[in-house]
Protein backbone atom coordinates (compact mmCIF):
# COMPACT_ATOMS: atom_id res chain seq x y z
CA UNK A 1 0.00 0.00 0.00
CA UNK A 2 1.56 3.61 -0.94
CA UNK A 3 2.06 5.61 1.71
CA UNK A 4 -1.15 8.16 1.89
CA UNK A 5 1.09 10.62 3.38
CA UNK A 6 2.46 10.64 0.24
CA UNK A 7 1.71 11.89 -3.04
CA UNK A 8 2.00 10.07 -5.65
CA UNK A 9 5.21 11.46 -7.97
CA UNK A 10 4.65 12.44 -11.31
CA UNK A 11 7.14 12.11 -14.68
CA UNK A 12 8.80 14.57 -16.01
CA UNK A 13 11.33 15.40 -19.27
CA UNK A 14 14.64 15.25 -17.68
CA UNK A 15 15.99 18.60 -17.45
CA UNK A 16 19.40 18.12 -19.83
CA UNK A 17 17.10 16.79 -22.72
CA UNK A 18 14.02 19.47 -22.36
CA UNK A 19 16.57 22.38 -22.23
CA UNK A 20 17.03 21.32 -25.74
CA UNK A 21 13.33 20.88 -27.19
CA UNK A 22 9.71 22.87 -26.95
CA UNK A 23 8.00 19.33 -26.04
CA UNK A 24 5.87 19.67 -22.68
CA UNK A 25 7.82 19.01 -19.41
CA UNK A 26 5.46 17.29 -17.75
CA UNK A 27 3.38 14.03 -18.89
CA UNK A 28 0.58 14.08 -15.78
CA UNK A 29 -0.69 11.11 -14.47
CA UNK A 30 -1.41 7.50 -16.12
CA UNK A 31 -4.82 5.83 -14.94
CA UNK A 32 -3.32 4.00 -12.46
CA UNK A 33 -1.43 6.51 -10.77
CA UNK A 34 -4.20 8.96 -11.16
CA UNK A 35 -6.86 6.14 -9.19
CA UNK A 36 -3.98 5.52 -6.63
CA UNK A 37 -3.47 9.12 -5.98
CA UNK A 38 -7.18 9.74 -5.86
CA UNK A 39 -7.82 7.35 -2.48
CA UNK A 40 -5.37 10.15 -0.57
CA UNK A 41 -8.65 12.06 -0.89
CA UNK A 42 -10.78 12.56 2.56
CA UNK A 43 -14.13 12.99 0.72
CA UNK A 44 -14.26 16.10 3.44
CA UNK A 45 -18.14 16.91 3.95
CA UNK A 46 -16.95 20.47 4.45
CA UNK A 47 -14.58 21.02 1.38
CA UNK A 48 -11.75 23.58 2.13
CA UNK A 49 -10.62 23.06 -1.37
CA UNK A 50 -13.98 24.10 -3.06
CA UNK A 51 -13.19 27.40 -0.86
CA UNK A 52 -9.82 27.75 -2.58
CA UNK A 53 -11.11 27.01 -6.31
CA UNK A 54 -11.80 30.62 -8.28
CA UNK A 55 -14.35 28.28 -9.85
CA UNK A 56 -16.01 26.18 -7.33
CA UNK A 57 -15.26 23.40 -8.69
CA UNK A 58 -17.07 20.10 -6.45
CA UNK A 59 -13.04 18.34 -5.90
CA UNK A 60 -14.09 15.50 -3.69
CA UNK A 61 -16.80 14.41 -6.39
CA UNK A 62 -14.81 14.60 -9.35
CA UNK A 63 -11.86 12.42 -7.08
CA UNK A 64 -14.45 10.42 -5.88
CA UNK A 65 -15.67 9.25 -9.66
CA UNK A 66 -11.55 8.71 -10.12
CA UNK A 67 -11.12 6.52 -7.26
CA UNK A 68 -13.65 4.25 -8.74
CA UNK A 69 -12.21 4.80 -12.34
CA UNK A 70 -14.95 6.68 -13.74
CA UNK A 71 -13.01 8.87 -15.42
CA UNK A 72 -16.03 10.07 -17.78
CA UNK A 73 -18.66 11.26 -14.68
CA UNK A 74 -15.49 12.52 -13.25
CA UNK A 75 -15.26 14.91 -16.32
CA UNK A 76 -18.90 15.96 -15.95
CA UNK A 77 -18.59 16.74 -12.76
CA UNK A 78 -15.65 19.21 -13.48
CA UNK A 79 -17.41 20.12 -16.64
CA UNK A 80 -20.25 21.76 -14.29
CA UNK A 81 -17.73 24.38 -13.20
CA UNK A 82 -14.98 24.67 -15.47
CA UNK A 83 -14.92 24.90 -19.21
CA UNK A 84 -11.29 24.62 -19.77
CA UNK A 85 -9.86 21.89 -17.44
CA UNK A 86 -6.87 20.85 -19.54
CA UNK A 87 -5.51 24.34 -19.79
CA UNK A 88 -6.38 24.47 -15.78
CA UNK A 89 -4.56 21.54 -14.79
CA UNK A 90 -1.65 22.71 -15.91
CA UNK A 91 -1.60 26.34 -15.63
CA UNK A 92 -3.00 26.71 -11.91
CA UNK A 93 -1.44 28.33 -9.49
CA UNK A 94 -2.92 25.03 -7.43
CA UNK A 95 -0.35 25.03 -4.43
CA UNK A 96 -1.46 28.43 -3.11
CA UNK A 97 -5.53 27.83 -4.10
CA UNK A 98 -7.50 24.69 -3.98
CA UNK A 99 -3.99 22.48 -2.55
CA UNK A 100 -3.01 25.04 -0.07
CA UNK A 101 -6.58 24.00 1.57
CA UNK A 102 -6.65 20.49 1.12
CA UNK A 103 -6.67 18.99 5.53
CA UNK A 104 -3.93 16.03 3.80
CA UNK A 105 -1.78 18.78 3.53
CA UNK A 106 -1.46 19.34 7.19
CA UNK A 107 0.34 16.58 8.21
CA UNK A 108 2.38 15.23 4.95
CA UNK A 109 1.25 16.23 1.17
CA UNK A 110 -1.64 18.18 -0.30
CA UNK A 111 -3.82 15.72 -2.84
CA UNK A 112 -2.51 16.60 -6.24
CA UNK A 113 -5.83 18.51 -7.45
CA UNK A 114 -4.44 19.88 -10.38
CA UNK A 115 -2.64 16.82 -11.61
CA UNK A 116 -5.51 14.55 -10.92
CA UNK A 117 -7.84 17.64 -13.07
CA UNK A 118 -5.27 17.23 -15.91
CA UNK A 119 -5.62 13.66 -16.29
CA UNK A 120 -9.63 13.70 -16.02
CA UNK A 121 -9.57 16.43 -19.08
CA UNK A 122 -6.62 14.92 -21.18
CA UNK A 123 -8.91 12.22 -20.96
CA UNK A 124 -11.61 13.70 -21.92
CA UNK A 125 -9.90 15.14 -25.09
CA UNK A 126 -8.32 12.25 -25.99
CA UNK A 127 -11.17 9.60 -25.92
CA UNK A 128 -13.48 12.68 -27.81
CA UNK A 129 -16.04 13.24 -24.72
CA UNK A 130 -18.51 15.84 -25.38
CA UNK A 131 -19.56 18.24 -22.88
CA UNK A 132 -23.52 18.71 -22.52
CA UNK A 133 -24.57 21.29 -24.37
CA UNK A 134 -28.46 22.69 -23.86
CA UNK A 135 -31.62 21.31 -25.52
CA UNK A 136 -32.27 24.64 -27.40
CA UNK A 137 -31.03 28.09 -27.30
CA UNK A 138 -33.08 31.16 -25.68
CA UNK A 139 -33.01 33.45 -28.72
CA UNK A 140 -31.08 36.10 -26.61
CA UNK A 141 -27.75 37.32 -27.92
CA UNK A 142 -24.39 37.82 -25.92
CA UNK A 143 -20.96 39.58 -27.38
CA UNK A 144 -17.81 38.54 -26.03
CA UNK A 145 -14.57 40.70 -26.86
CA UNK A 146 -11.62 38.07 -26.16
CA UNK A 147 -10.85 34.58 -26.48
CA UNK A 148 -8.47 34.22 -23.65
CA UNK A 149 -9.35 32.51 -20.81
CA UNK A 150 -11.79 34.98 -18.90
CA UNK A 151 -14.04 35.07 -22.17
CA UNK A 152 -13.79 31.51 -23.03
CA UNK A 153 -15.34 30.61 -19.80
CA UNK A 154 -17.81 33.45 -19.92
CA UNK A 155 -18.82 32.19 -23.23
CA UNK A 156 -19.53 28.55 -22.65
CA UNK A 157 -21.42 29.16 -19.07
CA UNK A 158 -23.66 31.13 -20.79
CA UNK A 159 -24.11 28.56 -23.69
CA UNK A 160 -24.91 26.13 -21.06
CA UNK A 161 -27.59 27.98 -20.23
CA UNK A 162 -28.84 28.69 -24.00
CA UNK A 163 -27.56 32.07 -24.79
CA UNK A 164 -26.72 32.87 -28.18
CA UNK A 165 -22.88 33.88 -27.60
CA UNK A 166 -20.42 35.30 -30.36
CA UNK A 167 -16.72 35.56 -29.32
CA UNK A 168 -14.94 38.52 -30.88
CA UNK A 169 -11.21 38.10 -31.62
CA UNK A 170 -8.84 40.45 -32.29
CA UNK A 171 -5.74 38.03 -33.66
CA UNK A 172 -6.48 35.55 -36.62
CA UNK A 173 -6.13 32.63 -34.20
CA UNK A 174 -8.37 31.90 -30.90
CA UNK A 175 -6.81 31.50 -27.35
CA UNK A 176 -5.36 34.77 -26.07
CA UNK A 177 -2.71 34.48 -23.90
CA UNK A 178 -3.06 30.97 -23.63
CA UNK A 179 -1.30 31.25 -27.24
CA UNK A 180 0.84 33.74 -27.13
CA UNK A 181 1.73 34.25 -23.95
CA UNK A 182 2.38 30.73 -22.31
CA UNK A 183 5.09 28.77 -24.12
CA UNK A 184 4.54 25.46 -26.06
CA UNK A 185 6.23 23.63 -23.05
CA UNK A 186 3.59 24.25 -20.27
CA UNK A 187 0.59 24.46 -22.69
CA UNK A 188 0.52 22.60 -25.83
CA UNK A 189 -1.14 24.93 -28.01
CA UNK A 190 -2.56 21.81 -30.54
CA UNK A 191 -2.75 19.26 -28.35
CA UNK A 192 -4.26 20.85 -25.14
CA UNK A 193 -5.82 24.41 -26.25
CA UNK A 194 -6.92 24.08 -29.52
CA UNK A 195 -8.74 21.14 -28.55
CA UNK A 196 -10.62 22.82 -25.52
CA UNK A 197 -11.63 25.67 -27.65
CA UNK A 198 -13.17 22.90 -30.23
CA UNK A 199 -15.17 21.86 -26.83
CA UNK A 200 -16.53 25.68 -26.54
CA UNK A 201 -17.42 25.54 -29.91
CA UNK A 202 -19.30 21.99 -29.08
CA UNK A 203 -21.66 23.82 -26.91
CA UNK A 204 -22.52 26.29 -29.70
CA UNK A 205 -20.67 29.47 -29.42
CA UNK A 206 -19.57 30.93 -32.43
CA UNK A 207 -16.00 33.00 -32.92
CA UNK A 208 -15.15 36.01 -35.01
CA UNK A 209 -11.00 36.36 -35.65
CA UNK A 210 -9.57 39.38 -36.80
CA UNK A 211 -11.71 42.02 -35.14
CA UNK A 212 -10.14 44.47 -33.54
CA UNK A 213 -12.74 46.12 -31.28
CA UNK A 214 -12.56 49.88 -31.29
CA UNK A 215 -11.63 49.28 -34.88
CA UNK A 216 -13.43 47.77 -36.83
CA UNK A 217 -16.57 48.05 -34.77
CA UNK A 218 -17.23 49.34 -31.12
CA UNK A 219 -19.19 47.99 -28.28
CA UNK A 220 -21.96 50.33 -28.99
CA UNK A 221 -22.43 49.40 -32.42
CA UNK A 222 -22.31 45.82 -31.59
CA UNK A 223 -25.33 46.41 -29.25
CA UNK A 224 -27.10 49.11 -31.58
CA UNK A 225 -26.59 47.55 -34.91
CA UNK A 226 -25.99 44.05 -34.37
CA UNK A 227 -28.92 43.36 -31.92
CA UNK A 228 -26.32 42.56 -28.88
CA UNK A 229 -28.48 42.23 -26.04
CA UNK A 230 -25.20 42.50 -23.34
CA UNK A 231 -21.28 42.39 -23.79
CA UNK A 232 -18.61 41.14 -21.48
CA UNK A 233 -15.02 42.52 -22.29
CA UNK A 234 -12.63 39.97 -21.66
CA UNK A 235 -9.68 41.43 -23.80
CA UNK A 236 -6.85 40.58 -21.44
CA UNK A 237 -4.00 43.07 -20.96
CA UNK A 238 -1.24 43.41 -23.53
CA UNK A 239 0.15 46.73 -22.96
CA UNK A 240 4.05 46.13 -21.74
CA UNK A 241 5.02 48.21 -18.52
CA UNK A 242 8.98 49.16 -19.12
CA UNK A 243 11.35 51.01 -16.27
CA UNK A 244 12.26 54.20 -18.10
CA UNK A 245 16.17 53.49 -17.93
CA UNK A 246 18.67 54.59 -20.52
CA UNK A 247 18.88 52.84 -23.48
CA UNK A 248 15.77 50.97 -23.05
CA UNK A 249 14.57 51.30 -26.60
CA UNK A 250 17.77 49.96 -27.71
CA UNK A 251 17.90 47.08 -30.92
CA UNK A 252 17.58 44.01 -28.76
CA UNK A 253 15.44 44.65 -26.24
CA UNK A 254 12.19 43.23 -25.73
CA UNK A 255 8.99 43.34 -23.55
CA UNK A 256 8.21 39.71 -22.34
CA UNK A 257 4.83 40.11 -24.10
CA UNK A 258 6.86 40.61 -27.61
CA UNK A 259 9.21 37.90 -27.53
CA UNK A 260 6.79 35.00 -26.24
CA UNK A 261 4.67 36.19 -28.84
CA UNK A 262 7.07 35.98 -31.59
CA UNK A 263 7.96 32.54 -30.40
CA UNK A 264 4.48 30.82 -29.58
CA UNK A 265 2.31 32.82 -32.26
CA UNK A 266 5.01 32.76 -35.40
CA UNK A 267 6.15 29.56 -34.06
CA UNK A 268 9.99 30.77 -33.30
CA UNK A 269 10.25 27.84 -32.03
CA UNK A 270 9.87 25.47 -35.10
CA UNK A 271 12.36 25.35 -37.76
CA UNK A 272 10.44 25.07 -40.14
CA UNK A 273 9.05 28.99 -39.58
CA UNK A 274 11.29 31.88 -40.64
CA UNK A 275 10.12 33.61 -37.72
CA UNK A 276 12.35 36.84 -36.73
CA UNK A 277 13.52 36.52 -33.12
CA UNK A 278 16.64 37.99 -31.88
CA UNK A 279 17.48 34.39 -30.22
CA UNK A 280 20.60 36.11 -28.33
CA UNK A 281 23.75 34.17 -27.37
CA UNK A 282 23.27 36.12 -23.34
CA UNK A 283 19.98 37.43 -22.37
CA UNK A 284 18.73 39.05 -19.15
CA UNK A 285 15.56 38.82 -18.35
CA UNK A 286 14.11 41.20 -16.02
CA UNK A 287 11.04 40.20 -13.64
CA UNK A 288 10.54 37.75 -11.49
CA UNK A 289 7.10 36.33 -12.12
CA UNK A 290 5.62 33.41 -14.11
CA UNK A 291 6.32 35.30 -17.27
CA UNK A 292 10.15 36.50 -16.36
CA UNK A 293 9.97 32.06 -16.34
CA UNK A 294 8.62 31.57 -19.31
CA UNK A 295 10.75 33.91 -21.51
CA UNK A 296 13.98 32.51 -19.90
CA UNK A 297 12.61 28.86 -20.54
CA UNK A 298 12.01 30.26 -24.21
CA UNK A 299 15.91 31.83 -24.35
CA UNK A 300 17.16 29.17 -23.55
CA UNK A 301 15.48 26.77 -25.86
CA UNK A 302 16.18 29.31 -28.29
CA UNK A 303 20.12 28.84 -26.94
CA UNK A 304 20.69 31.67 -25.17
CA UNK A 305 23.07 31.36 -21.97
CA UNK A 306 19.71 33.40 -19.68
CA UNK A 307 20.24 35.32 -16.52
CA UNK A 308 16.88 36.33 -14.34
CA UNK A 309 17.88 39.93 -12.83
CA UNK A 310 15.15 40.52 -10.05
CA UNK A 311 15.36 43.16 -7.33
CA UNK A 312 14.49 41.12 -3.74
CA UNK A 313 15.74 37.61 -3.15
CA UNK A 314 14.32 34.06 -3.82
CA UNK A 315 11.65 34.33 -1.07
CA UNK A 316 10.11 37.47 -2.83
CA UNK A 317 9.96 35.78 -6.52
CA UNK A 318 6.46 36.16 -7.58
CA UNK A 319 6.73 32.83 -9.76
CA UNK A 320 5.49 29.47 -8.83
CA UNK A 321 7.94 27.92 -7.00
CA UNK A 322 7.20 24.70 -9.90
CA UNK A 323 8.17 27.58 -12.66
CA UNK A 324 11.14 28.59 -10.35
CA UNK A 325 12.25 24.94 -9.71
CA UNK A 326 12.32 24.14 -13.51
CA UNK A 327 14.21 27.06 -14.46
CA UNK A 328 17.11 26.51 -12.48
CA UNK A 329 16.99 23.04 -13.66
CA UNK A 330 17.64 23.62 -16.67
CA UNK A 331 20.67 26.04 -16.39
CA UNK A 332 18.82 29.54 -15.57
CA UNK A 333 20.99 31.71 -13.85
CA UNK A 334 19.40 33.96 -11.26
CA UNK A 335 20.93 37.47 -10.63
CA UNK A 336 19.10 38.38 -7.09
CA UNK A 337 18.95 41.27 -5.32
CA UNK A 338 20.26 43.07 -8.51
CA UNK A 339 18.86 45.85 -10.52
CA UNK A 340 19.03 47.51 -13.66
CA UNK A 341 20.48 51.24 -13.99
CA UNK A 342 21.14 51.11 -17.44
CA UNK A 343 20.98 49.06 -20.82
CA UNK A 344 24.15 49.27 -22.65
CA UNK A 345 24.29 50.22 -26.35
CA UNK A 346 26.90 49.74 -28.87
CA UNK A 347 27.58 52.62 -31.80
CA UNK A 348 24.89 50.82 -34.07
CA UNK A 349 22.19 51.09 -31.61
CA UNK A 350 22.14 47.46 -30.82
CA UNK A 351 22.50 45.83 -26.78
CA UNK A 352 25.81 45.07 -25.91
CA UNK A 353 25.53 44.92 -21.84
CA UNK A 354 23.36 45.88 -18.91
CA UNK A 355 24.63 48.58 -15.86
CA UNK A 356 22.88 46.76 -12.72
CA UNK A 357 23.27 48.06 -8.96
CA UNK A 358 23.62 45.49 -6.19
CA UNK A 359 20.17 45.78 -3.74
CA UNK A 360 19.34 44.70 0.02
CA UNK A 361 16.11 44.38 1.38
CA UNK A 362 14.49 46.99 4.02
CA UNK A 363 11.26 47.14 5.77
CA UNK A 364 8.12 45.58 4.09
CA UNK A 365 6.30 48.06 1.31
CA UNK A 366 2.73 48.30 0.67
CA UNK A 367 2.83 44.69 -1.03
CA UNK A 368 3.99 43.31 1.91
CA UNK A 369 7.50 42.33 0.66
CA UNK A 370 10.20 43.74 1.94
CA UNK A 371 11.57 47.14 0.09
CA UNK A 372 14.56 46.58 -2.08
CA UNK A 373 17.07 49.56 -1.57
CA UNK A 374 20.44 50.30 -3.92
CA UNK A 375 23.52 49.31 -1.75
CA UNK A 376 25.39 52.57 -2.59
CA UNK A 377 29.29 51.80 -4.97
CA UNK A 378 27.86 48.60 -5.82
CA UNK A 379 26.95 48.94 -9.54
CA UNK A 380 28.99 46.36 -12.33
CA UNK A 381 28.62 45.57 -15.66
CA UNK A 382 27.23 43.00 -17.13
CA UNK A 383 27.86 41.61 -20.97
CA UNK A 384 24.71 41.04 -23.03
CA UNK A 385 23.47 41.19 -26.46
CA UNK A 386 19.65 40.60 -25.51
CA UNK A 387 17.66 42.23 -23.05
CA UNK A 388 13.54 41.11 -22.25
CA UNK A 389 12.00 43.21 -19.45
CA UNK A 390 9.34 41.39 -17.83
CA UNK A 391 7.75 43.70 -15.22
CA UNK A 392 3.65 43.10 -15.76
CA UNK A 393 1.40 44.50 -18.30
CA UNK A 394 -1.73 46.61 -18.14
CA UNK A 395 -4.58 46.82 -20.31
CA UNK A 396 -4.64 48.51 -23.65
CA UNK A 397 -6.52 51.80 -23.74
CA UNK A 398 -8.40 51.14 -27.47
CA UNK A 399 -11.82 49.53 -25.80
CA UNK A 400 -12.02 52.02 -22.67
CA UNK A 401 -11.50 55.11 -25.24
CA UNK A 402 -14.09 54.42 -27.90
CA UNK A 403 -16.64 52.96 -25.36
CA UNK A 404 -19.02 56.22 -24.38
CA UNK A 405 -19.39 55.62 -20.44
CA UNK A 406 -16.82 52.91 -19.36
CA UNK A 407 -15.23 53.86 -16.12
CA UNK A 408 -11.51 52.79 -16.03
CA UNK A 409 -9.18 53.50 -13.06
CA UNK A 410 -5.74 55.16 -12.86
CA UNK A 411 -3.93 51.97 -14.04
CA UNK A 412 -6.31 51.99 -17.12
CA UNK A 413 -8.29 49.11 -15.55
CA UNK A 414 -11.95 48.74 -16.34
CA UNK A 415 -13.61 48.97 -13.49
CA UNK A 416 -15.90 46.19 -12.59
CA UNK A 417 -18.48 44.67 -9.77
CA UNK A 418 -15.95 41.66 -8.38
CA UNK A 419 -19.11 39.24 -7.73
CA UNK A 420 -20.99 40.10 -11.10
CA UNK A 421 -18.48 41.82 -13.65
CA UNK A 422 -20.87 44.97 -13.72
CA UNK A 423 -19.01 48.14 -15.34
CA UNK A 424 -20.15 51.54 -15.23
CA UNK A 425 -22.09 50.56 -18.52
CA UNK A 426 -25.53 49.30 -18.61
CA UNK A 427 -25.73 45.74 -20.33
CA UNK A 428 -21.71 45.52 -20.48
CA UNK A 429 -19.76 43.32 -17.81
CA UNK A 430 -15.81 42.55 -17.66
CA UNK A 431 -13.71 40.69 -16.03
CA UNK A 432 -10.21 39.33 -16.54
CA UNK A 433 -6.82 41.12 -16.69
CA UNK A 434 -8.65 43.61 -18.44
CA UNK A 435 -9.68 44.56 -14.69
CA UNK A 436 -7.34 43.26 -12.75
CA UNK A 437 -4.17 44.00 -14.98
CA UNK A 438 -2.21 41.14 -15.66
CA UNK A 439 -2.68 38.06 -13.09
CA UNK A 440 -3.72 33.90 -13.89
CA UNK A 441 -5.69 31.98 -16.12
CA UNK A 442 -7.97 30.49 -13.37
CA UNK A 443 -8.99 34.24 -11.91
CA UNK A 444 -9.41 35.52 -15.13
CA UNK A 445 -11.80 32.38 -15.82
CA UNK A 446 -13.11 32.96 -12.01
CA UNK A 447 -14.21 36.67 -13.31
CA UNK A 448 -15.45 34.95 -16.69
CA UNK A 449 -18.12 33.32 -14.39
CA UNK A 450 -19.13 35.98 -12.51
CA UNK A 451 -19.59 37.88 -15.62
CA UNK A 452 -21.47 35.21 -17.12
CA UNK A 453 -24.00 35.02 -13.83
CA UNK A 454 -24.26 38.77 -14.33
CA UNK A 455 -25.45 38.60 -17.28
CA UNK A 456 -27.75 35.94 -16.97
CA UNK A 457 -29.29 38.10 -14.16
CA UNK A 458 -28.95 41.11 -15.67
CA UNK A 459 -31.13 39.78 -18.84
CA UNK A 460 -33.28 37.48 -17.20
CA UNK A 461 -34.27 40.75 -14.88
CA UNK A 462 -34.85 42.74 -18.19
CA UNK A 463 -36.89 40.12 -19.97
CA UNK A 464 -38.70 39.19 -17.53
């Protein structure tokens, strides 16, 4: 009998050999090890890991249908809750939500939640289970600007519930950041999103690429001309912050958001794509969040030799401590408590090296981490040819400005009811990092729901 203090491990690409290729690092569970992982589960009557879900997803059911290797109900019970459980089980930030709640992980090992989802919905998409989609539709008629995660979700809740939904995209291919902005390595974009978008599409929503809203038609003509009875903006946030140092708009340097773009939308990564990416022979990548990861990852795929430069130490790293782990496997170099002053350029404009200043931490800030402060004689130089600034993103300014009545905040936020997605805007809801600024897949798919709720209250109020 395993040991139930235990979880059960899973396999991995060793580190020397996925350095080298864009092939996911982690291959999830097999049946067995998914049902043998599955009886660590308490059943608890009072489920502290429903608490810790964005999505309320009913865990000890779905494990329960596992245990008894019904992996098919397990599916529909997850299906209930979450449209996009492949992309979930990988992309969670599980250890500080649903895990971080689970009572196994008192004494020994939380259950492995989002390992055990993974396996339920690669299931699902390999063996071609359909989620259930309504009898009939309602004859009422929902926009959705985005196909990222937040309006993905929105859209198929309100399917479910027999809404005539149109998702509006602004790129010629469907996902949002979940194709552009997470690397082929965590989230196979063929095998794993392409495939959960086809199960959207199964409940009847239809998608629009190439429409750049506040272009080529606003939110007010979508409601006045095209009979759009409510719209939820779900159109992510792609503007890239920068520092305002010297040289910053030097050749060579890129915003996170650029160069994961170039690689996972133009497919850098393949050789058979003449994609143009400065691949860099040293890079420094500056950040220290899941995205600061995933562009190093990239560079060094790419074969770059990739230093992180963040400000506080390793306790203060925003980034999963999986996406942290990972990294260092395979041969990212992490520059702490360093910052930069100044990118170096050479007499043709191009990077050639990066002024940084040694830091130590002071008191805690406002975020609660302790304030990084410049240890005084303690800048160097450091030799580069590549430079990708990852410090966050905020939303871009096109929907707020051509949308008469949409209250944004000082970040350029759209400001939105938390529990409903409600803007300043009668009949238009939002959620995502288009509120929030940038933050995760499963609260942007949390705020999906609540927009989708809101409007199905909002228009079952009105039509009533």
């Amino acid at each position: 009998m395993a040991d139930v203090l235990k979880k059960v491990p899973v396999r991995e690409q060793e580190p020397k050999v996925r350095a080298t290729n864009f092939e996911e690092v982690c291959y999830g569970y097999n049946k067995e090890e998914a049902m043998e992982e599955a009886t660590r589960c308490l059943n608890c009557k009072n489920a502290r890991c429903i608490q810790g879900c964005p999505v309320s997803i009913n865990i000890p059911a779905f494990i329960a249908e596992i245990k008894e290797g019904n992996i098919e109900e397990a599916y529909k019970v997850i299906g209930q809750s979450s449209a996009l459980p492949a992309i979930c089980g990988r992309v969670c930030p599980q250890e500080s939500q649903c895990e971080s709640k689970c009572v196994r992980g008192i004494k020994g090992d939380a259950v492995s939640i989002g390992k055990l989802e993974r396996f339920v919905a690669d299931y699902a998409l390999e063996n071609d289970i359909k989620p259930e989609k309504p009898e009939k539709t309602n004859g009422h008629k929902v926009a959705v600007i985005g196909s990222g995660p937040s309006g993905l979700t929105c859209a198929g809740d309100l399917a479910k519930l027999g809404y005539e939904v149109t998702v509006f995209e602004a790129l010629h291919e469907l996902g949002g950041v979940l194709v552009y902005g997470i690397p082929e390595f965590r989230l196979p974009k063929q095998k794993v999103v392409k495939k959960e978008i086809e199960k959207v599409k199964e409940l009847g929503v239809k998608f629009e690429t190439n429409v750049v809203i506040g272009k080529s038609t606003t939110i007010d003509q979508l409601m006045e001309e095209e009979d759009f009875e409510a719209v939820f903006i779900g159109s992510g946030a792609g503007l890239p912050m920068f520092m305002g140092i010297p040289g910053e708009t030097a050749n060579g340097v890129f915003s996170a958001n650029e160069y994961l773009t170039r690689s996972n939308l133009m497919k850098a990564f393949d050789d058979s794509y003449d994609t143009p990416i400065a691949a860099g022979k040293k890079v420094a990548v500056v950040g220290g969040g899941n995205v600061a990861m995933d562009a190093a990852r990239t560079a060094l795929r790419l074969g770059a030799e990739v230093h992180i430069v963040y400000r506080r130490s390793e306790a203060e790293l925003p980034a999963r401590v999986e996406e942290v782990h990972h990294a260092k496997e395979e041969g990212v170099q992490f520059d702490l408590l360093t910052n930069p002053k100044e990118i170096l350029v050479d007499e043709n404009g191009w990077v050639k090296g990066m002024k940084v200043i040694k830091m130590e931490l002071g008191e805690p800030d406002a975020s609660g981490r302790r304030r990084p402060i410049e240890i005084p004689g303690s800048e160097y130089e450091i030799e580069l040819d590549t430079v990708i600034m990852s410090l966050g993103t905020s939303p871009n300014p096109l929907i707020s400005s051509t949308t008469k009545g949409l209250e944004t905040n000082k970040r350029k936020c759209i400001v939105a009811e938390e529990e409903n997605g409600q803007t300043s805007k009668a009949a238009v809801f939002a959620g995502g990092d288009a509120v929030t600024g940038a933050a995760t897949v499963i609260l942007a798919m949390g705020a999906g729901k609540a927009g989708a709720k809101g409007i199905h209250e909002y228009l079952s109020k009105k039509n009533a």
